[in-house]
C-alpha atoms as a PDB file:
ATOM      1  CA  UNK A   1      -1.311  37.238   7.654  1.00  0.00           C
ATOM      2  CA  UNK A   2      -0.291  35.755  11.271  1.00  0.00           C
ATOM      3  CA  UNK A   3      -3.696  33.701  10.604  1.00  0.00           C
ATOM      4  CA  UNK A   4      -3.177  32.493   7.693  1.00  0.00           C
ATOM      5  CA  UNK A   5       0.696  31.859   9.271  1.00  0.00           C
ATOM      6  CA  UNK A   6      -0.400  29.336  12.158  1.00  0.00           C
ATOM      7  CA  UNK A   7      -3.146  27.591   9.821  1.00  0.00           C
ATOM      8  CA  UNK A   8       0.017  26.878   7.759  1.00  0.00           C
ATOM      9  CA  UNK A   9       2.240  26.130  10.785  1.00  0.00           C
ATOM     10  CA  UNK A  10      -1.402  23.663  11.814  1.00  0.00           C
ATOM     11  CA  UNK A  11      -1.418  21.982   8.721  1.00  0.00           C
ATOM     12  CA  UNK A  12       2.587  21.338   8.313  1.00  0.00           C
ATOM     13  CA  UNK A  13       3.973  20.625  11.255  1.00  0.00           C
ATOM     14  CA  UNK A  14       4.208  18.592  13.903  1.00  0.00           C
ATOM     15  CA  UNK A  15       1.708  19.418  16.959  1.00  0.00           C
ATOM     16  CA  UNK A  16       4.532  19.942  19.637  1.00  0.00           C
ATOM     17  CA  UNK A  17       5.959  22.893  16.988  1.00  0.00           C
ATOM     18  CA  UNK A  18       2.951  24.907  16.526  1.00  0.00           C
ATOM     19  CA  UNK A  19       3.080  25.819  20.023  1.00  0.00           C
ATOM     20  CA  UNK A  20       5.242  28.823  18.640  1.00  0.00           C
ATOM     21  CA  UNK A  21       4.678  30.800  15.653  1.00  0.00           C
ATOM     22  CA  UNK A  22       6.995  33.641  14.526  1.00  0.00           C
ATOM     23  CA  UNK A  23       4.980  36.813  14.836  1.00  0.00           C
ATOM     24  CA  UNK A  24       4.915  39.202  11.308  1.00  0.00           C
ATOM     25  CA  UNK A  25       8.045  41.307  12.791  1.00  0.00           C
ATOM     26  CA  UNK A  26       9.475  38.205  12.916  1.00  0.00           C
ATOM     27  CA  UNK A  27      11.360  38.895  16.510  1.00  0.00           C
ATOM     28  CA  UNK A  28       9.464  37.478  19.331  1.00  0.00           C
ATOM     29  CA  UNK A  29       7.432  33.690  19.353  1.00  0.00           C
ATOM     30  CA  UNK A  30       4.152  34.383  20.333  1.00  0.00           C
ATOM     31  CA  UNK A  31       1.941  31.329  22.098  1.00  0.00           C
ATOM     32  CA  UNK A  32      -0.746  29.815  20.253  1.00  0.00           C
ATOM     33  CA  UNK A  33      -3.002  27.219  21.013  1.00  0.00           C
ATOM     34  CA  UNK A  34      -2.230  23.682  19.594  1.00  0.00           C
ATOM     35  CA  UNK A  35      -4.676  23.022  16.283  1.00  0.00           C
ATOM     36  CA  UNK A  36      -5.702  19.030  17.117  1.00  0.00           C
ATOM     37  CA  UNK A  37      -4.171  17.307  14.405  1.00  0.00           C
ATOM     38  CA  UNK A  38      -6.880  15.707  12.022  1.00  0.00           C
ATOM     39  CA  UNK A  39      -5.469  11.725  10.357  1.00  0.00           C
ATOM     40  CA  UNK A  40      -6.675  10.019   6.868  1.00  0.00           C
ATOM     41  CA  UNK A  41      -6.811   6.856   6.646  1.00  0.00           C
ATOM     42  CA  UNK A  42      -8.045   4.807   3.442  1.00  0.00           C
ATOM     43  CA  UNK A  43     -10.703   2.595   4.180  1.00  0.00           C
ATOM     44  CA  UNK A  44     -10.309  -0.195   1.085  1.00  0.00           C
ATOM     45  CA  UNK A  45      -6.884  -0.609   1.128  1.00  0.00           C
ATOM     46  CA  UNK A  46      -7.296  -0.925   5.490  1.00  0.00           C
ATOM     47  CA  UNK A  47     -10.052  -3.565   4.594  1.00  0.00           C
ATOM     48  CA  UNK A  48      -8.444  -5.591   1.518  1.00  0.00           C
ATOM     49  CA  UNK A  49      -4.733  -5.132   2.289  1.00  0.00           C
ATOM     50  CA  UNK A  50      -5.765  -6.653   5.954  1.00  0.00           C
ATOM     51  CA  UNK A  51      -5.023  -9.901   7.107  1.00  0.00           C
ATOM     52  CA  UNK A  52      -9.045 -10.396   7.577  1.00  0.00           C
ATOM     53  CA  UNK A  53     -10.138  -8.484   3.885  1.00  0.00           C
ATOM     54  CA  UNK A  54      -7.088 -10.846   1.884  1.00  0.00           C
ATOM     55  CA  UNK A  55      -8.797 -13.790   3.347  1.00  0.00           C
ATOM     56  CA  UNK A  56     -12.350 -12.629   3.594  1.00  0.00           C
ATOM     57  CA  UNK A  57     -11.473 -11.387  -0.464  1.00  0.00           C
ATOM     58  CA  UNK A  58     -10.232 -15.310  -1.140  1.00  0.00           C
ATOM     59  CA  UNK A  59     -13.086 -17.009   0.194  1.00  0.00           C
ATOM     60  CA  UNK A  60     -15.611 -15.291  -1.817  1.00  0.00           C
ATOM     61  CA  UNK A  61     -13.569 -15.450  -5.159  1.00  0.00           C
ATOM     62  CA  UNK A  62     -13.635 -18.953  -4.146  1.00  0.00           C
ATOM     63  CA  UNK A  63     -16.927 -19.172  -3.819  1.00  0.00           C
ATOM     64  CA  UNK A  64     -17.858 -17.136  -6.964  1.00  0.00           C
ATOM     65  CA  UNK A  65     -15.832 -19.091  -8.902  1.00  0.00           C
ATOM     66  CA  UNK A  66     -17.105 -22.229  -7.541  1.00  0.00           C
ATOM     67  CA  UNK A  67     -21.057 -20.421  -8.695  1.00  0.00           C
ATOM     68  CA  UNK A  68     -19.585 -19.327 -12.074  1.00  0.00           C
ATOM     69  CA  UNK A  69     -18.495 -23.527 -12.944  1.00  0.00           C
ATOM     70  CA  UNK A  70     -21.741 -24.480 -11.696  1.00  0.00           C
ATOM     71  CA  UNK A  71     -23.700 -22.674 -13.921  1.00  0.00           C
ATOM     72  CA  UNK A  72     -21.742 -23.041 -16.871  1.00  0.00           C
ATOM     73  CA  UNK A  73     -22.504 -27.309 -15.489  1.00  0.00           C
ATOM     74  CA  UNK A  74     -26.296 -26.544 -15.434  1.00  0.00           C
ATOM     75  CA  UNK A  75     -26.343 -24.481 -18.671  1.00  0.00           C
ATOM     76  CA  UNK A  76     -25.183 -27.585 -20.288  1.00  0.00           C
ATOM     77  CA  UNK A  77     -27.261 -30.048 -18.750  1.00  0.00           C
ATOM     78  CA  UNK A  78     -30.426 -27.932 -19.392  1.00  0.00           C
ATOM     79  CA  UNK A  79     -29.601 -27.042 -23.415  1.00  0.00           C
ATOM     80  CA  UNK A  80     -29.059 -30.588 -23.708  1.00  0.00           C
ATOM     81  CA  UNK A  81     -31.939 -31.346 -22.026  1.00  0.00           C
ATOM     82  CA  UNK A  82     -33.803 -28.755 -24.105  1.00  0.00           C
ATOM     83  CA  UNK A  83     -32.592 -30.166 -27.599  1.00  0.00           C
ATOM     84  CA  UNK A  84     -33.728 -33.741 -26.450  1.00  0.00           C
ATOM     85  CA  UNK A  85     -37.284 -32.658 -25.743  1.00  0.00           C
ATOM     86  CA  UNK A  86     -36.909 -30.458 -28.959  1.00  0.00           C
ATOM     87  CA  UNK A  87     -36.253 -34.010 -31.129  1.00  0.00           C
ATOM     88  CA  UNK A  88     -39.209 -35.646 -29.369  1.00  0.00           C
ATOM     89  CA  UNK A  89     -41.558 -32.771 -30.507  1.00  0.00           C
ATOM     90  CA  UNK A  90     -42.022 -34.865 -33.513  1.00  0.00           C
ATOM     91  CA  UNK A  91     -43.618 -37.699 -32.248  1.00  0.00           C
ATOM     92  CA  UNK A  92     -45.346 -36.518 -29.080  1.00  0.00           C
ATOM     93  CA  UNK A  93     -49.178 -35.260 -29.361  1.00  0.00           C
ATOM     94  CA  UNK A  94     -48.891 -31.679 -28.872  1.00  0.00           C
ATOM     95  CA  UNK A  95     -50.880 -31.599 -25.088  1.00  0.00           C
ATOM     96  CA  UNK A  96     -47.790 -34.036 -24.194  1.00  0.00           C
ATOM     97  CA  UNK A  97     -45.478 -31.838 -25.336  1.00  0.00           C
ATOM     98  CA  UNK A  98     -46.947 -28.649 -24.371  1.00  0.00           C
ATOM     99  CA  UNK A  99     -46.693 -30.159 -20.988  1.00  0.00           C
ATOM    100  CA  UNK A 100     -43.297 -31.587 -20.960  1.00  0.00           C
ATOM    101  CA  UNK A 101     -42.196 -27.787 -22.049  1.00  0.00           C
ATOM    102  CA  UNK A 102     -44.032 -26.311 -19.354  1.00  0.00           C
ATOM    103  CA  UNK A 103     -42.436 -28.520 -17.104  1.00  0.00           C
ATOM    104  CA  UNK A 104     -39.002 -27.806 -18.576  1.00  0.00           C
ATOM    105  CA  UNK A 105     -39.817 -24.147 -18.153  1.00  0.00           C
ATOM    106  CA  UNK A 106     -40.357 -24.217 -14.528  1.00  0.00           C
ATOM    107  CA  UNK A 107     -37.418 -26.153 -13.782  1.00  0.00           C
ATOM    108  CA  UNK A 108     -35.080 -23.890 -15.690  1.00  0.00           C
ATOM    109  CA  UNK A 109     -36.717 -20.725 -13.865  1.00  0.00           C
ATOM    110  CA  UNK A 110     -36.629 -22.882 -10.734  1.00  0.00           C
ATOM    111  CA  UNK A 111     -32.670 -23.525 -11.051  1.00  0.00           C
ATOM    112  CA  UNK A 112     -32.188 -19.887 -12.347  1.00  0.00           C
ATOM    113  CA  UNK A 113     -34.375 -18.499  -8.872  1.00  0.00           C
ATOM    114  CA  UNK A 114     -31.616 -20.846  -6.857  1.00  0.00           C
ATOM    115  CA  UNK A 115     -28.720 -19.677  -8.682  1.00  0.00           C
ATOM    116  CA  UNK A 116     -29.146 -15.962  -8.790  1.00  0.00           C
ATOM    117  CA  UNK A 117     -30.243 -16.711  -4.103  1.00  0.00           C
ATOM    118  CA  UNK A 118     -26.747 -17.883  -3.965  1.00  0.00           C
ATOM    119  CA  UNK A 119     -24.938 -15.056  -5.918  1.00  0.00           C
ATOM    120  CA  UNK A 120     -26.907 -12.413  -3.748  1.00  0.00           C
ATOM    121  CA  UNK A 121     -25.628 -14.400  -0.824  1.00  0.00           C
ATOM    122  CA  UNK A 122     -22.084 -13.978  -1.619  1.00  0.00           C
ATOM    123  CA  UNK A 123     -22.950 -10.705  -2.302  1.00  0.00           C
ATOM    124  CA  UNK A 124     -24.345 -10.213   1.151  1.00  0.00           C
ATOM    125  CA  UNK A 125     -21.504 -11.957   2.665  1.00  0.00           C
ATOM    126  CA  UNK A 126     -18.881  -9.409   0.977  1.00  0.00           C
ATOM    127  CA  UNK A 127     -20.759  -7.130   3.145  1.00  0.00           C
ATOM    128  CA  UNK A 128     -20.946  -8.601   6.661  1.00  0.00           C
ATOM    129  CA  UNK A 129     -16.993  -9.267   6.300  1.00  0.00           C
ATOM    130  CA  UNK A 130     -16.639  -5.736   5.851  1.00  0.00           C
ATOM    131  CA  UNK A 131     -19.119  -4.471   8.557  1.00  0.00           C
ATOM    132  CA  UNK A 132     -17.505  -6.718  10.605  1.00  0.00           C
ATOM    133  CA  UNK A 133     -14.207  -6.017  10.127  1.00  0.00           C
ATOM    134  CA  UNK A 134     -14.677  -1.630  10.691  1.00  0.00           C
ATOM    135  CA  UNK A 135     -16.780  -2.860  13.750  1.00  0.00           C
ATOM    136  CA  UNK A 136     -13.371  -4.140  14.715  1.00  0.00           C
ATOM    137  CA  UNK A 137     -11.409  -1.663  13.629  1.00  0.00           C
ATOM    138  CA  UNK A 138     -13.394   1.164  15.331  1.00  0.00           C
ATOM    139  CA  UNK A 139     -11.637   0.801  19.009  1.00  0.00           C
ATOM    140  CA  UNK A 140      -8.617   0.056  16.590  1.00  0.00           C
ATOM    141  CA  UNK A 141      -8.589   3.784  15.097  1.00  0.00           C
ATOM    142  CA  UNK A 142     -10.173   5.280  17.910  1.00  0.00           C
ATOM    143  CA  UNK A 143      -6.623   4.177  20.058  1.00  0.00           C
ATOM    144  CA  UNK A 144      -4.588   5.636  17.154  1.00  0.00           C
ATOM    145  CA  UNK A 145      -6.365   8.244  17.417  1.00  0.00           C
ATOM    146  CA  UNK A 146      -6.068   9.288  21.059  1.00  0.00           C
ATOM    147  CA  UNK A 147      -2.040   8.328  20.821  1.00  0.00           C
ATOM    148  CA  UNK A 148      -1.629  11.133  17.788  1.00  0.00           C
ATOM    149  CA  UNK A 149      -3.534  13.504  19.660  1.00  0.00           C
ATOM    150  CA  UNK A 150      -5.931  13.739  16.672  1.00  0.00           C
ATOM    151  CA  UNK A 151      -9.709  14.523  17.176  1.00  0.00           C
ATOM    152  CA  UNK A 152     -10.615  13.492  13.325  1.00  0.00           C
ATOM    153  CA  UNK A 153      -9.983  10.963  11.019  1.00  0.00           C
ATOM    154  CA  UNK A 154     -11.185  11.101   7.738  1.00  0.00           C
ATOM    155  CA  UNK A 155     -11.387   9.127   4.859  1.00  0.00           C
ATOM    156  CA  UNK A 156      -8.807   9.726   1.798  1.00  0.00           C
ATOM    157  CA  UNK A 157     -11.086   9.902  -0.820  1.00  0.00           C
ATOM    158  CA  UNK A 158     -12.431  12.717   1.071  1.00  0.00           C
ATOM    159  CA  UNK A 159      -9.102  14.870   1.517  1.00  0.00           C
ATOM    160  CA  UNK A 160      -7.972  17.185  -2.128  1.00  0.00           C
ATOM    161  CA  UNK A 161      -4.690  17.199  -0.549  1.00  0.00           C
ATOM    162  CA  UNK A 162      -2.407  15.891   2.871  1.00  0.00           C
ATOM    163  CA  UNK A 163       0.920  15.120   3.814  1.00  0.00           C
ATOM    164  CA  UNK A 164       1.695  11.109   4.356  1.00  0.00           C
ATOM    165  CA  UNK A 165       2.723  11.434   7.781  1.00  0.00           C
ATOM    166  CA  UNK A 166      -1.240  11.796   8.720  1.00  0.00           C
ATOM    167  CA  UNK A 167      -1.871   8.821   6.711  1.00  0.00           C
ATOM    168  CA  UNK A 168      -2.530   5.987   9.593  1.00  0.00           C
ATOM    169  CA  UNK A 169      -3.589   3.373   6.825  1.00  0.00           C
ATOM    170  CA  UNK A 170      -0.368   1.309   7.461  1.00  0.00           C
ATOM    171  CA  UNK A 171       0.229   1.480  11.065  1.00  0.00           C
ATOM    172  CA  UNK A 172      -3.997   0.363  11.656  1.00  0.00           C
ATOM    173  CA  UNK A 173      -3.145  -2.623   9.400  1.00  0.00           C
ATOM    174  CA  UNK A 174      -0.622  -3.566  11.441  1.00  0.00           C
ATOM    175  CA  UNK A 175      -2.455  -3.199  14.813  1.00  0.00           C
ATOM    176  CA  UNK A 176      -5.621  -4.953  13.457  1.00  0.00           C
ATOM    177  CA  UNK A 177      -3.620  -7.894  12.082  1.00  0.00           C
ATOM    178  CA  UNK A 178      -1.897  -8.108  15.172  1.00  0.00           C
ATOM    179  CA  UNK A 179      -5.140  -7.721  17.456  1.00  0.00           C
ATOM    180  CA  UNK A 180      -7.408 -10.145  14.969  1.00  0.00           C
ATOM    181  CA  UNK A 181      -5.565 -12.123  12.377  1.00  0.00           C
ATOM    182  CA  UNK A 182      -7.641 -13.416   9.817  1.00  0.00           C
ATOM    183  CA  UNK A 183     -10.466 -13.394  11.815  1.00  0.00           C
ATOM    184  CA  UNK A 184     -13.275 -15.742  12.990  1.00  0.00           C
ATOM    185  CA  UNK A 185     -14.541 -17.420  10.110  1.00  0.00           C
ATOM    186  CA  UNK A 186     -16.937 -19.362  12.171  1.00  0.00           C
ATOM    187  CA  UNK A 187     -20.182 -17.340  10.915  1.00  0.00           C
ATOM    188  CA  UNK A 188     -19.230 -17.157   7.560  1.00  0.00           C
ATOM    189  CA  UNK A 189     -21.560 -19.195   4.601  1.00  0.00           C
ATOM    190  CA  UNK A 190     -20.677 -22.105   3.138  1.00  0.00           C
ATOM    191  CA  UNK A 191     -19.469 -22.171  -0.856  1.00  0.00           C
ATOM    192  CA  UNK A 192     -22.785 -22.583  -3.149  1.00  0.00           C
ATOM    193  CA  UNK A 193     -24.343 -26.030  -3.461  1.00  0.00           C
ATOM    194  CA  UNK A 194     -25.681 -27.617  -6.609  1.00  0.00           C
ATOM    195  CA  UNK A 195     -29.531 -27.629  -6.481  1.00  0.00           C
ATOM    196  CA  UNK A 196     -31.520 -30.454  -6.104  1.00  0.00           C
ATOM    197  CA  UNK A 197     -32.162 -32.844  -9.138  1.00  0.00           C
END
């Protein structure tokens, strides 16, 4: 019972107050040793509710958006492209035609290689903001850390249940806008060009 008492006493309050724990009569404190305190923190909402992740998050929606109009641009150009060499078929030899269609064909897998290059790019780039930004953050959380007195800190989606006072998701946004901002966008692609005529 006096166990399951100070894992209680470890999990509810604060560190400085499990120092003492009632013993079962109930009459004299009894010393204990102080259970480190373990933190959660939630690792999207540090990332995307961040000064860096909001504008890390806008230049890629840029930048996929900027992908989706160009395709819909090239989709157009190449069906009408593809219903002009469909009215010629009439009154081109079929070797000429079978090798102005081949030559269509490569050019639309050509553009389609290009296009789906660029959307994996963004897609990389989504993840080097965010492995740069916890590369950041690490010294970030590990100060936090030390200052609580915790020796873990684990991610929300990993805890069933916790109180919100362990919850340092708030407080590490604040130090990490503080400390970087936005971040240095320096290294960061450039939005998707059109491909070459």
């Amino acid at each position: 019972m006096r166990g399951a008492l100070v894992l209680i006493c470890a999990l509810l309050l604060p560190p400085e107050a499990v120092a003492q724990v009632v013993t079962e009569a109930g009459t004299m404190p009894q010393q204990v040793p102080i259970v480190p305190p373990v933190l959660v923190l939630n690792q999207n909402a540090l990332f995307e509710q961040s000064a860096f992740g909001r504008n890390a998050q806008g230049r890629l929606e840029a930048a996929s958006a900027t992908l989706v109009s160009e395709n819909r641009e090239i989709e157009a150009a190449l069906e009408a492209e593809e219903r002009t060499l469909t009215e010629r078929r009439a009154n081109l030899p079929s070797t000429e035609f079978r090798a102005l269609a081949e030559a269509f064909n490569v050019k639309v897998e050509g553009i389609r290689k290009a296009q789906d290059a660029k959307a994996r790019s963004i897609s990389r780039a989504r993840d080097e903001d965010r492995q740069r930004f916890f590369a950041a953050a690490r010294p970030v959380l590990a100060d936090i850390l030390r200052e609580q007195g915790a020796v873990v800190l684990l991610d929300q989606s990993q805890v069933v249940l916790s109180l919100d006072r362990i919850d340092i998701t708030s407080l590490a946004i604040q130090r990490l806008d503080a400390q970087i901002g936005s971040g240095d966008l320096s290294a960061q692609p450039s939005p998707p060009q059109p491909p070459p005529p």
